[in-house]
Protein backbone atom coordinates (compact mmCIF):
# COMPACT_ATOMS: atom_id res chain seq x y z
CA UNK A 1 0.00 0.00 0.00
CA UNK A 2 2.45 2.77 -0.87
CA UNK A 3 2.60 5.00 -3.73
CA UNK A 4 4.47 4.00 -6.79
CA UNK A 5 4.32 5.69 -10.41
CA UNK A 6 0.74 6.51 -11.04
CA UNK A 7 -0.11 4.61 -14.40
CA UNK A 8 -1.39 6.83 -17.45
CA UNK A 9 -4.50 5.15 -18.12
CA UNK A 10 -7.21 2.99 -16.44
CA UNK A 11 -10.54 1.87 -16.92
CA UNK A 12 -11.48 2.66 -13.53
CA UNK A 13 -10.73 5.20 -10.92
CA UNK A 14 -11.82 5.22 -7.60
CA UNK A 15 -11.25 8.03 -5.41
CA UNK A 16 -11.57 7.57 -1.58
CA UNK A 17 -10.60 4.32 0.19
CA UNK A 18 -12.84 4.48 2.82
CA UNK A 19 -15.33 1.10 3.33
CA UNK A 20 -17.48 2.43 -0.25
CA UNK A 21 -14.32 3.06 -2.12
CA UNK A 22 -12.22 -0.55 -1.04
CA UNK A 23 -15.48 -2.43 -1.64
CA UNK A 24 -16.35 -0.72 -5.01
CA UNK A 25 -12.47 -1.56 -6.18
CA UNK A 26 -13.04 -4.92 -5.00
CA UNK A 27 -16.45 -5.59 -6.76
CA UNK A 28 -14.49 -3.76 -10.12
CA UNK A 29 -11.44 -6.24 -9.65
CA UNK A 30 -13.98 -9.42 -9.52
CA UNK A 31 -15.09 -8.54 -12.94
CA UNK A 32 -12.06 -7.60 -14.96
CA UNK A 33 -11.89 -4.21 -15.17
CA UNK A 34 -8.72 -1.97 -14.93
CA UNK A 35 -8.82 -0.19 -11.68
CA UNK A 36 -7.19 2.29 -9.68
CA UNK A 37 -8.27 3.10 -5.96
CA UNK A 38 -6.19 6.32 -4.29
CA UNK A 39 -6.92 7.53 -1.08
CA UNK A 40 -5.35 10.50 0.59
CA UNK A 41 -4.30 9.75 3.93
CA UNK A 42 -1.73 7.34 4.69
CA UNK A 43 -3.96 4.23 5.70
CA UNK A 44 -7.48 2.61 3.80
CA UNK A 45 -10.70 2.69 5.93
CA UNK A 46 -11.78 5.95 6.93
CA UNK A 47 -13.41 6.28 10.35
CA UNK A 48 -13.00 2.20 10.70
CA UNK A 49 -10.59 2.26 13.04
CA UNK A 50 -9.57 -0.58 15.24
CA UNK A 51 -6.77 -1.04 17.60
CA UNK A 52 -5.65 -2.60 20.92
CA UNK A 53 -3.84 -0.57 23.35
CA UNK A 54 -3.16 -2.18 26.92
CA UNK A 55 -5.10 -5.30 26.39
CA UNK A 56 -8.29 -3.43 25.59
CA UNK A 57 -9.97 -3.44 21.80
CA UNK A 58 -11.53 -0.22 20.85
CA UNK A 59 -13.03 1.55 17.89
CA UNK A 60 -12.39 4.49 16.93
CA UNK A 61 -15.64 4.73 14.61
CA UNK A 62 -18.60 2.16 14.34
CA UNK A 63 -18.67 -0.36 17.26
CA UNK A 64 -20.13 -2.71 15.40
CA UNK A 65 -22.30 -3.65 12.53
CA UNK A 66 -25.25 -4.76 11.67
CA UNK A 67 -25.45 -8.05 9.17
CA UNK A 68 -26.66 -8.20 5.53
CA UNK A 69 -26.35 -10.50 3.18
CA UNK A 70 -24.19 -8.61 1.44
CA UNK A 71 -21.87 -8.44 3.85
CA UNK A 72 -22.11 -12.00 4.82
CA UNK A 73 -21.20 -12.90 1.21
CA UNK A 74 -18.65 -10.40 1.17
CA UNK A 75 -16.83 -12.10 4.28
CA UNK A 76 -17.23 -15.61 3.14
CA UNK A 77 -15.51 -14.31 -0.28
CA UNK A 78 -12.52 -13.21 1.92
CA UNK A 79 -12.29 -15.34 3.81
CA UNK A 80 -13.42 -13.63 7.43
CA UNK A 81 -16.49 -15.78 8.20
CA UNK A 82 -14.86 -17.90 10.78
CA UNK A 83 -13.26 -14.16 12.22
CA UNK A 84 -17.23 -12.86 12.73
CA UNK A 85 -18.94 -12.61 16.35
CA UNK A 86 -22.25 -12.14 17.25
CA UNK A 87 -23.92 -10.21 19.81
CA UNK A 88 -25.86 -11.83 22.32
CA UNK A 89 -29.70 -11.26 20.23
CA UNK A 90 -31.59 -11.05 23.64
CA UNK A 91 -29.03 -8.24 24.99
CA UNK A 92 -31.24 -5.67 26.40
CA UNK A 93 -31.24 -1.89 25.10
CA UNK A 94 -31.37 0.61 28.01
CA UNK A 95 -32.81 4.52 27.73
CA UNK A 96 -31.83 6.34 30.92
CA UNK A 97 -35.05 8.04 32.22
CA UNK A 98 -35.51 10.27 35.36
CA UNK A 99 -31.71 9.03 36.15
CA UNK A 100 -32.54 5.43 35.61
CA UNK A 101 -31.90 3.09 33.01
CA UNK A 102 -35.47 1.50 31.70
CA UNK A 103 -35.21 -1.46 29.20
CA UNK A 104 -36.24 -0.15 25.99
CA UNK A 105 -39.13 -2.84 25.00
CA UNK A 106 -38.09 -4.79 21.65
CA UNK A 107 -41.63 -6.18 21.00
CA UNK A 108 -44.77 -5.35 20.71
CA UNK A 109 -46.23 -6.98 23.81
CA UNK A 110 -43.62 -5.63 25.75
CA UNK A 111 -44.30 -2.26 24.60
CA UNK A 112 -48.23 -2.12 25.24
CA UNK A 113 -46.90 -3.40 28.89
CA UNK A 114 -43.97 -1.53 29.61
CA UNK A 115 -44.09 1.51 31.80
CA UNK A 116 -41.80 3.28 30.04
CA UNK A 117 -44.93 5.12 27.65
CA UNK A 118 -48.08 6.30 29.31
CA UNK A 119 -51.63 5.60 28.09
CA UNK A 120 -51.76 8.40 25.47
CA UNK A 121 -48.65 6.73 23.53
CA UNK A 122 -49.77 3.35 23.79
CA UNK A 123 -53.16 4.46 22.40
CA UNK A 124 -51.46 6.25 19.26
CA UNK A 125 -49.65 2.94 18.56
CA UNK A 126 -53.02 1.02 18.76
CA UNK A 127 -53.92 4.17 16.44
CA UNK A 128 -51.76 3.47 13.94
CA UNK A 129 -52.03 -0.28 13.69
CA UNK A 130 -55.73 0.18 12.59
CA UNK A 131 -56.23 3.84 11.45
CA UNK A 132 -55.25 5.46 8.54
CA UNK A 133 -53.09 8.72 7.80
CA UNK A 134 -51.60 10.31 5.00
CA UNK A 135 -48.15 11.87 5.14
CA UNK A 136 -48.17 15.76 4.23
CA UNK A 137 -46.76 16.80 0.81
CA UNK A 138 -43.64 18.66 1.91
CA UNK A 139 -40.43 17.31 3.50
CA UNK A 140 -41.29 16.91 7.41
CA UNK A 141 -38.94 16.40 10.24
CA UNK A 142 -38.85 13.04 11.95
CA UNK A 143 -39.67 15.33 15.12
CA UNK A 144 -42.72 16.32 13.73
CA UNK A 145 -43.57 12.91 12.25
CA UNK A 146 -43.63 10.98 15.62
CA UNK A 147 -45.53 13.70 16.88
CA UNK A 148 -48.18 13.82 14.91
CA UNK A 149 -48.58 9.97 14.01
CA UNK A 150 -47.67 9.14 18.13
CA UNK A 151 -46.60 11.82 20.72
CA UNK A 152 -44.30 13.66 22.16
CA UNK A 153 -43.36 11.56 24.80
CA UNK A 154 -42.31 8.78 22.26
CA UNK A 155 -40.39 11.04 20.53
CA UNK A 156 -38.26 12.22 23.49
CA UNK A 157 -38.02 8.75 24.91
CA UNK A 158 -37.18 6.64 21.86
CA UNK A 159 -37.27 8.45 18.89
CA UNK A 160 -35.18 11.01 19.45
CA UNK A 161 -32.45 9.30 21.54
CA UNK A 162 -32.75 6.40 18.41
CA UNK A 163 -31.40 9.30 16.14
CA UNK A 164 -29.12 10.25 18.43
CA UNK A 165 -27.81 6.84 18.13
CA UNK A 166 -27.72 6.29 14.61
CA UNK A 167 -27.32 9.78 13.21
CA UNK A 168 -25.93 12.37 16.47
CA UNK A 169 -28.77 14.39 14.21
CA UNK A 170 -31.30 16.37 15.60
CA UNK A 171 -34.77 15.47 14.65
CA UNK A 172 -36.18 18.54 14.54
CA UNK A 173 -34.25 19.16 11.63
CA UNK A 174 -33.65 15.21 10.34
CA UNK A 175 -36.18 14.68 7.56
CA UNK A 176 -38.41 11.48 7.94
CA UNK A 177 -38.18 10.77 4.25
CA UNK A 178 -34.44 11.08 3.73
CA UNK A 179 -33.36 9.54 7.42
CA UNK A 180 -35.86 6.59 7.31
CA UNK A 181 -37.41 6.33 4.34
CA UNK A 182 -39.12 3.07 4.98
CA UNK A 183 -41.07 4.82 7.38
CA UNK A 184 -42.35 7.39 4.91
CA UNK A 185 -43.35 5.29 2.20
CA UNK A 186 -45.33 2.53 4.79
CA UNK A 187 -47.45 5.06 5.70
CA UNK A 188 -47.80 6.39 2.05
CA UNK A 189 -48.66 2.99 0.73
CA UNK A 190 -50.90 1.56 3.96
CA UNK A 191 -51.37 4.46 5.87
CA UNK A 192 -50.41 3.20 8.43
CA UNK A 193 -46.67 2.30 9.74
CA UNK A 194 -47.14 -1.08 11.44
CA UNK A 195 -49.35 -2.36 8.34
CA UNK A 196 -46.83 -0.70 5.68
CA UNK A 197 -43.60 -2.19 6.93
CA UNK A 198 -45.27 -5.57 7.45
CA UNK A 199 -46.34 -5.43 3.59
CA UNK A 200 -42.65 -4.11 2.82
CA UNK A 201 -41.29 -6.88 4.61
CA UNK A 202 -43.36 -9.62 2.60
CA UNK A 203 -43.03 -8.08 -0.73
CA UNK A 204 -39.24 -7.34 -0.26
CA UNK A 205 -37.25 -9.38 -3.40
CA UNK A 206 -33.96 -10.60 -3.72
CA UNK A 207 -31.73 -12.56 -0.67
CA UNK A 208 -31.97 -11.21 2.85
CA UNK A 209 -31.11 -11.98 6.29
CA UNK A 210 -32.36 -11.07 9.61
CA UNK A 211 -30.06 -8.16 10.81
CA UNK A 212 -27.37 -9.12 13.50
CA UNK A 213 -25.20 -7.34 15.61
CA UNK A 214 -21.61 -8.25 14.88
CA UNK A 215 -18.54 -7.19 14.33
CA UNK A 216 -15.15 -9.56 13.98
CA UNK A 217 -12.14 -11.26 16.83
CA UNK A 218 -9.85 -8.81 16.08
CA UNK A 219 -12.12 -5.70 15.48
CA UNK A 220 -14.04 -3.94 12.57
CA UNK A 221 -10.80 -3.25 11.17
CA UNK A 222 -10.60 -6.60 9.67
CA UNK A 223 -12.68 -6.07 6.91
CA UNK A 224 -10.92 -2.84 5.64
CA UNK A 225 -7.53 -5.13 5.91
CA UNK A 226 -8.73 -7.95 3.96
CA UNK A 227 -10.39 -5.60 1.00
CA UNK A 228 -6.62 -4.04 0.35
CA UNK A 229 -4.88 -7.05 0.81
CA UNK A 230 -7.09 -8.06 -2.64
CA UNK A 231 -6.27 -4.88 -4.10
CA UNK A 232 -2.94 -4.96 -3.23
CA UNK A 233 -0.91 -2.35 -5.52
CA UNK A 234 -3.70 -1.07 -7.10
CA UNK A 235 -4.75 0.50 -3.98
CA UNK A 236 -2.61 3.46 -3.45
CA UNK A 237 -2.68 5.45 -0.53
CA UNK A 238 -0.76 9.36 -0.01
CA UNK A 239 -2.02 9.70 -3.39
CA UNK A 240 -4.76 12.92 -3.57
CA UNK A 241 -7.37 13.62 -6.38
CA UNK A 242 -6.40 17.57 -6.61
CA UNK A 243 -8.70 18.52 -9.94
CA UNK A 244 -10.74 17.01 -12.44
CA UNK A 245 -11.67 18.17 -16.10
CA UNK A 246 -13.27 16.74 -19.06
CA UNK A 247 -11.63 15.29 -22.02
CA UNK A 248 -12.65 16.16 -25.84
CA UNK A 249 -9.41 14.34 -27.23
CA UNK A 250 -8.42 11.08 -28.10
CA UNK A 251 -5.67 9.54 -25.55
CA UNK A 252 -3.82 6.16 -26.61
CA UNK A 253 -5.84 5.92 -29.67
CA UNK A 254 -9.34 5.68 -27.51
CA UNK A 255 -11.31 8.63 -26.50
CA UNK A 256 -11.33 9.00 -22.54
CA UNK A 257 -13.83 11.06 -20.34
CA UNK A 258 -12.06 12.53 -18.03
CA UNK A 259 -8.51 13.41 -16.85
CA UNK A 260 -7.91 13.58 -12.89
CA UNK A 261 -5.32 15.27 -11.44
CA UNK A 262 -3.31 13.42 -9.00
CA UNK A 263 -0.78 14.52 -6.13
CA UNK A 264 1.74 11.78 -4.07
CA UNK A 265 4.59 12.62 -2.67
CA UNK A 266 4.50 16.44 -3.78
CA UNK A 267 4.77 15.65 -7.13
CA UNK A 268 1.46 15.79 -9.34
CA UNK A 269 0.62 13.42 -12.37
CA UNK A 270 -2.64 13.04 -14.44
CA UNK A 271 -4.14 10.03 -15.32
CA UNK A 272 -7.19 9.30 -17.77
CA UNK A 273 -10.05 7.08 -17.38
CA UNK A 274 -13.57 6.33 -19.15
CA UNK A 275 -15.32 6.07 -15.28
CA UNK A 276 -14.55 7.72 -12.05
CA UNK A 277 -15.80 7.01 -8.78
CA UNK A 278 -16.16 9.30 -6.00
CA UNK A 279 -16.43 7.66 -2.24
CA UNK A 280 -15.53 10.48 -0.45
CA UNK A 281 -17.34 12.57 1.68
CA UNK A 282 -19.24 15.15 -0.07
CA UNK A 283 -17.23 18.65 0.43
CA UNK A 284 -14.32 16.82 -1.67
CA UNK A 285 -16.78 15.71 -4.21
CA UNK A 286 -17.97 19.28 -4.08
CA UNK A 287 -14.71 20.27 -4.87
CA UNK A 288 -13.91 18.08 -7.68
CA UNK A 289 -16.95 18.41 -9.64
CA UNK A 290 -17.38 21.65 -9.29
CA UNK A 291 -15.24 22.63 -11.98
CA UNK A 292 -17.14 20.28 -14.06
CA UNK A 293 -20.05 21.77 -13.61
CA UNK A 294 -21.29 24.06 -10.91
CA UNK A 295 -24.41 22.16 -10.44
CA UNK A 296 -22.25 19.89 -8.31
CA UNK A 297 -20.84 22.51 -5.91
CA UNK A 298 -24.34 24.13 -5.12
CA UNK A 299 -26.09 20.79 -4.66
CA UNK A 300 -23.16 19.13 -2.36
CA UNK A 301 -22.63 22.02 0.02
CA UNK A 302 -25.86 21.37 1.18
CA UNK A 303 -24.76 17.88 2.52
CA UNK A 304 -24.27 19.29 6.46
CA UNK A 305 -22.29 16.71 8.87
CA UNK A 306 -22.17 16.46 12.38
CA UNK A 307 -19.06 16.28 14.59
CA UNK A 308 -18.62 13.69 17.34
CA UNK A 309 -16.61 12.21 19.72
CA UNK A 310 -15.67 8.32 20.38
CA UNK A 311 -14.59 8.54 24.26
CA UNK A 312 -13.83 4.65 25.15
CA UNK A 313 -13.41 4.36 28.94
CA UNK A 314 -11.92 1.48 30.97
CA UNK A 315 -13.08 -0.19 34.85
CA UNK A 316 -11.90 -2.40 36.76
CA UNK A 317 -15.31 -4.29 37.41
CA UNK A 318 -15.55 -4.30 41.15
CA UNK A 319 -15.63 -0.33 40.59
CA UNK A 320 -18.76 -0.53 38.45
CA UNK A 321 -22.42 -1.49 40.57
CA UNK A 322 -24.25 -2.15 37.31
CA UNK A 323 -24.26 -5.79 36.10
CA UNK A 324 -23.74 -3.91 32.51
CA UNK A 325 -25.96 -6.88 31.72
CA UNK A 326 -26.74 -5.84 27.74
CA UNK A 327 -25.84 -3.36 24.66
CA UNK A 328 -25.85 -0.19 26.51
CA UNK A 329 -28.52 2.91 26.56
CA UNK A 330 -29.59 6.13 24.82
CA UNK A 331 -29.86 9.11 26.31
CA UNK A 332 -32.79 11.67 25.95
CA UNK A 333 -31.50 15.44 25.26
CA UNK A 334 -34.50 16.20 28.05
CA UNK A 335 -32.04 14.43 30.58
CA UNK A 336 -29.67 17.47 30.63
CA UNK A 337 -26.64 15.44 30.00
CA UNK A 338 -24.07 15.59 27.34
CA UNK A 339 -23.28 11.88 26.54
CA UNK A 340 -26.02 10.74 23.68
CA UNK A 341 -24.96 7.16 24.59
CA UNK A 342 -22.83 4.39 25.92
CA UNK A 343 -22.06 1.18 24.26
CA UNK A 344 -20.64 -1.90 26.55
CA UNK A 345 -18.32 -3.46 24.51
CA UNK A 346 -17.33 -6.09 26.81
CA UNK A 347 -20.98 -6.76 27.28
CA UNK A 348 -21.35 -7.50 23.75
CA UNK A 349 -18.26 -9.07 22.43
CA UNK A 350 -15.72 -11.50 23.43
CA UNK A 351 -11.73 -9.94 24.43
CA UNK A 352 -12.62 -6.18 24.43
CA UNK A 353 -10.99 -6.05 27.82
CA UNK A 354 -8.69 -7.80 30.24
CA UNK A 355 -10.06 -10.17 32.53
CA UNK A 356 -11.94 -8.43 35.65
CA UNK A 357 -12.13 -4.85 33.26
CA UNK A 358 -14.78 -3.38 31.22
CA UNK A 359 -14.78 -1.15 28.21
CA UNK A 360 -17.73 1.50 27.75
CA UNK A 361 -17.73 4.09 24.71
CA UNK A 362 -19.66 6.60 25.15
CA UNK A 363 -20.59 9.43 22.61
CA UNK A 364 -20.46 13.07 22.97
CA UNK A 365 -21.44 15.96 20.58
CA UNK A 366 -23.48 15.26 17.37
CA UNK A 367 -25.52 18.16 15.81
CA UNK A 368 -27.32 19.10 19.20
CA UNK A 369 -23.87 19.77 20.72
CA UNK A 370 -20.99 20.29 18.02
CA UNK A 371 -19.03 22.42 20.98
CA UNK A 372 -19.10 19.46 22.84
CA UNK A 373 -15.98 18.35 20.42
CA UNK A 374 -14.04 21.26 21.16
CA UNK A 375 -12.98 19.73 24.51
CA UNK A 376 -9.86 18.95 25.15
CA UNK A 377 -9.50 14.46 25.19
CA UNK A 378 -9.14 15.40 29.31
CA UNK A 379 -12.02 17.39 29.43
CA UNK A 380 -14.07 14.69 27.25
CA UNK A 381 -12.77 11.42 29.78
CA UNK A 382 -13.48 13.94 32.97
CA UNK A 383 -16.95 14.95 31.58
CA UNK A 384 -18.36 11.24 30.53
CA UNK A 385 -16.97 9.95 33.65
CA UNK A 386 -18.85 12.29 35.95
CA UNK A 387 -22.04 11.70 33.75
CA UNK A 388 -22.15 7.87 34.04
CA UNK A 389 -20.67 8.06 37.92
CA UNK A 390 -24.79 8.10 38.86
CA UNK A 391 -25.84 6.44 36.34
CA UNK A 392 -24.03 3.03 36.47
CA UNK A 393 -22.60 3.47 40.02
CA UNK A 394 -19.20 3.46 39.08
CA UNK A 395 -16.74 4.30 42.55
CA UNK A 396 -13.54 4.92 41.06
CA UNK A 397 -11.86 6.83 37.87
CA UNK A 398 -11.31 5.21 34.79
CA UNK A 399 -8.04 2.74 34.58
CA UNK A 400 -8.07 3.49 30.82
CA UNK A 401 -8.81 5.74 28.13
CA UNK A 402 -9.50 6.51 24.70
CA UNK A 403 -11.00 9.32 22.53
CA UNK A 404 -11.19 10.38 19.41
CA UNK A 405 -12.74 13.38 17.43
CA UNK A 406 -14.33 13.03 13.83
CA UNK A 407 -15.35 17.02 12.81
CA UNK A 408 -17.33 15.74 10.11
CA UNK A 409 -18.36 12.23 11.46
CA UNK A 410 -21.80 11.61 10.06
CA UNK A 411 -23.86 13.51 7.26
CA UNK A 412 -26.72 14.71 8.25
CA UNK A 413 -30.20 13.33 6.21
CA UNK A 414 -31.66 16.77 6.88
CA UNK A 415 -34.78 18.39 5.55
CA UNK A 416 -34.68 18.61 1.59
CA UNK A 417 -31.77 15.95 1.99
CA UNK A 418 -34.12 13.50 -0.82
CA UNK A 419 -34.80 16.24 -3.41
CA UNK A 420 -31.47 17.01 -2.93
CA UNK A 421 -29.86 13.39 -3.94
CA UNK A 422 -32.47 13.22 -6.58
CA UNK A 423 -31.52 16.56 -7.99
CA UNK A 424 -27.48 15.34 -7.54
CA UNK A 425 -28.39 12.35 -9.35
CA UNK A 426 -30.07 14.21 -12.37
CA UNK A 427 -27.01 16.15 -12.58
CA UNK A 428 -24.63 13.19 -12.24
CA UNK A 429 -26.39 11.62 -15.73
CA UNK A 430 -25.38 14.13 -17.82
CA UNK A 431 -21.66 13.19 -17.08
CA UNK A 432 -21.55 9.64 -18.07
CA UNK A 433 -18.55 7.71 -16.23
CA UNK A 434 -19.33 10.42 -13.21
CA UNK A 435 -20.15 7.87 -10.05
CA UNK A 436 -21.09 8.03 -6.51
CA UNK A 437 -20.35 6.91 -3.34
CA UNK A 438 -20.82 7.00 0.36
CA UNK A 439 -22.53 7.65 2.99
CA UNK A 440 -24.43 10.46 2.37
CA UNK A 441 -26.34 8.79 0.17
CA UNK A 442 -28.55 5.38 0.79
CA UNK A 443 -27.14 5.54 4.58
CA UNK A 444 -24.35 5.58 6.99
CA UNK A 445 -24.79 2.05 8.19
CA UNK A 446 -21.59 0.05 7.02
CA UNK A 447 -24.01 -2.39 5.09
CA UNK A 448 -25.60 0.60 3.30
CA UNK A 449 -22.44 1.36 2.26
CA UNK A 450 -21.61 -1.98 0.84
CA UNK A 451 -24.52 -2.32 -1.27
CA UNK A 452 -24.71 0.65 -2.58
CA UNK A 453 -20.49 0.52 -3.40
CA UNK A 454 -21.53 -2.96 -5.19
CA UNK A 455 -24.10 -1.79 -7.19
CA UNK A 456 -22.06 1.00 -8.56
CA UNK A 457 -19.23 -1.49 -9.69
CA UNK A 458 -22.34 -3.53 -11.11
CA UNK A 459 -23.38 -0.52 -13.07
CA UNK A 460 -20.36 0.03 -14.71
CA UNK A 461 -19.66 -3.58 -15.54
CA UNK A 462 -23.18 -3.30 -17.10
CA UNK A 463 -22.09 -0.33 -18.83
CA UNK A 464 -18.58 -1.68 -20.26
CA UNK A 465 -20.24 -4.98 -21.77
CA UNK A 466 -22.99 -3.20 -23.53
């Protein structure tokens, strides 16, 4: 994986070697064509970032992953099957209410009995399952979706710390239709949620599996370092896509599309190629493409992200009272605390921590609090610490810790966000060869990125046999 010469010409380029970019090159390199993945920083995988530091396994990014049968395929195909492990299915979710942790319920009896929603909620659910709504014509905010199809409460209790989870958005401005589409078109098709995604679910085509928690022995890592040891030197990283412009001429006897300029080492050289792929975030897209065509520029900056931080924590056990007996919990924004959520790694996976420890990541910041990631790392571990003290009944400082800051750690599926991507995608047609990828797009969920990676190489390999 370092840089040698940058050839003149491939079929392929892929810029960005982040999980979309590797597994687009791979997908490319199963079918033939001439590739060429460069990434900018020194190492593949973007925020996939494992590593062990005295005897304790953390991520830097995701924790873990949830299956699909793409990525089941994609592990068997390299190999990492045997590497996968599974979190415990029953392991109980938490949300910390009133300065308690409640089990979130994960069915539906549970739910109509849990105490954790009043009367008015449970009603609305009851509601939905046999009434009928219509969703309004313009973009609305999950906030104001689980409002006005449940209540309030559900949104502060669930909903919103859900987001918090998955996004670190803010659902007041998170649109329903872009975030969670499934939800939007259920209630468009059945009017009603509950009815809709059980129709979805039946009428869904093509191989699935049920969704697991997992992640692999030696960390999430794993996967990024088996895709580049298949790509081996035509992965390139310190190598930077600097400009892009199109071609009119004929190079080598063939007309090419497009010319990219490329910088490694401080030395820049340009290579050609009919189809270029960009799996970066989308401010370096936006820079890219918008010399093509400003189009790009005006659409992309629109993309917002939200900063976070990754603060991994470690206890001896005998300092902690909870039995940390599941995933972890969520944490309302009406609780007054900073942390949107803990994660209990040793909880969930085998070797995260030496014997008698535990390791807890918590997350701080997100779009409800991007000064949170200003702190300094000391000011993060000091600040999570004192916030799960109560909570978890922990009697003595941490024996280890971790953090890590992403500025831009997860785009934001904000309020236009679909009209946007369909707009981008008009654009992106007029520029044939012009692809895209990541996870601003169908999903920041690692297996949303796979699949939608994979069908990109499967367009072009379409494209090139036609």
């Amino acid at each position: 994986m370092g840089t040698p010469a940058i050839t003149n010409r491939v079929q392929a380029l892929v810029v960005g070697g982040g999980i979309s970019g590797l597994v687009c090159a791979y997908s490319l390199q199963k079918t033939g064509i001439e590739f060429l993945l460069v990434e900018a920083s020194p190492r593949p995988g973007g925020v996939i970032q494992s590593q062990r530091r005295e005897g304790f396994l953390i991520e830097r990014g995701p924790q873990s992953f949830s299956g699909t049968y793409q990525i089941s395929t994609l592990c068997s195909e390299l190999g990492l099957t045997g590497d996968r492990v599974l979190a415990p299915v029953k392991a109980p979710r938490y949300v910390l209410i009133d300065g308690s942790l409640r089990q979130v319920p994960m069915n539906p009896l549970a739910l109509f009995t849990s105490s954790l929603l009043n009367g008015e909620t449970k009603w609305s659910l009851l509601r939905d399952l046999f009434g009928k709504t219509q969703p309004p014509e313009p973009d609305e905010s999950v906030a104001n979706f689980v409002r006005r199809k449940f209540s309030a409460q559900l949104l502060d209790r669930l909903a919103g710390p859900f987001v918090s989870g998955i996004y670190a958005g803010d659902p007041e401005k998170l649109s329903v239709r872009g975030a969670f589409p499934q939800l939007h078109e259920a209630e468009k098709a059945s009017g009603s949620i509950a009815r809709g995604m059980l129709k979805m679910a039946r009428t869904k085509r093509g191989p699935h599996e049920r969704p697991t928690l997992q992640t692999f022995q030696d960390g999430n890592e794993i996967l990024v370092r088996a895709l580049a040891k298949k790509l081996g030197e035509r992965l390139r990283c310190g190598v930077e896509a600097t400009a892009l412009r199109t071609l009119a001429e004929t190079q080598g006897g063939r007309a090419a599309r497009y010319a990219v300029t490329l910088r490694a080492d401080g030395r820049e050289e340009t290579l050609v190629s009919d189809q270029v792929v960009f799996a970066t975030p989308a401010d370096v897209v936006q820079k890219l493409l918008g010399d093509v065509d400003p189009g790009f520029e005006a659409l992309l900056e629109g993309v917002e992200y939200a900063a976070a931080a990754v603060v991994s924590l470690g206890y001896r056990k005998a300092d902690i009272a909870h039995a940390l007996d599941g995933f972890g919990f969520l944490v309302p924004r009406s609780s007054g605390l900073r942390v949107l959520g803990s994660v209990w790694n040793s909880s969930l996976f085998p070797d995260r921590a030496p014997e008698g420890h535990a390791l807890l990541t918590s997350f701080v910041g997100g779009a409800s609090d991007p000064k949170a990631t200003k702190l300094s790392a000391e000011e993060l571990v000091a600040m999570v610490h004192r916030e799960m003290t109560p909570v978890l009944g922990i009697r003595q400082a941490p024996v280890f810790s971790n953090v890590t800051v992403w500025q831009r750690a997860l785009p934001q599926y904000n309020l236009g966000h679909s009209h946007r991507l369909a707009a981008l995608e008009k654009l992106r047609l007029r520029f044939p060869g012009i692809w895209l990828a990541g996870n601003y797009l169908r999903g920041p969920a690692i297996g949303a990125c796979v699949e939608q990676a994979q069908e990109v190489a499967d367009e072009i390999k379409a494209g090139s046999i036609r």
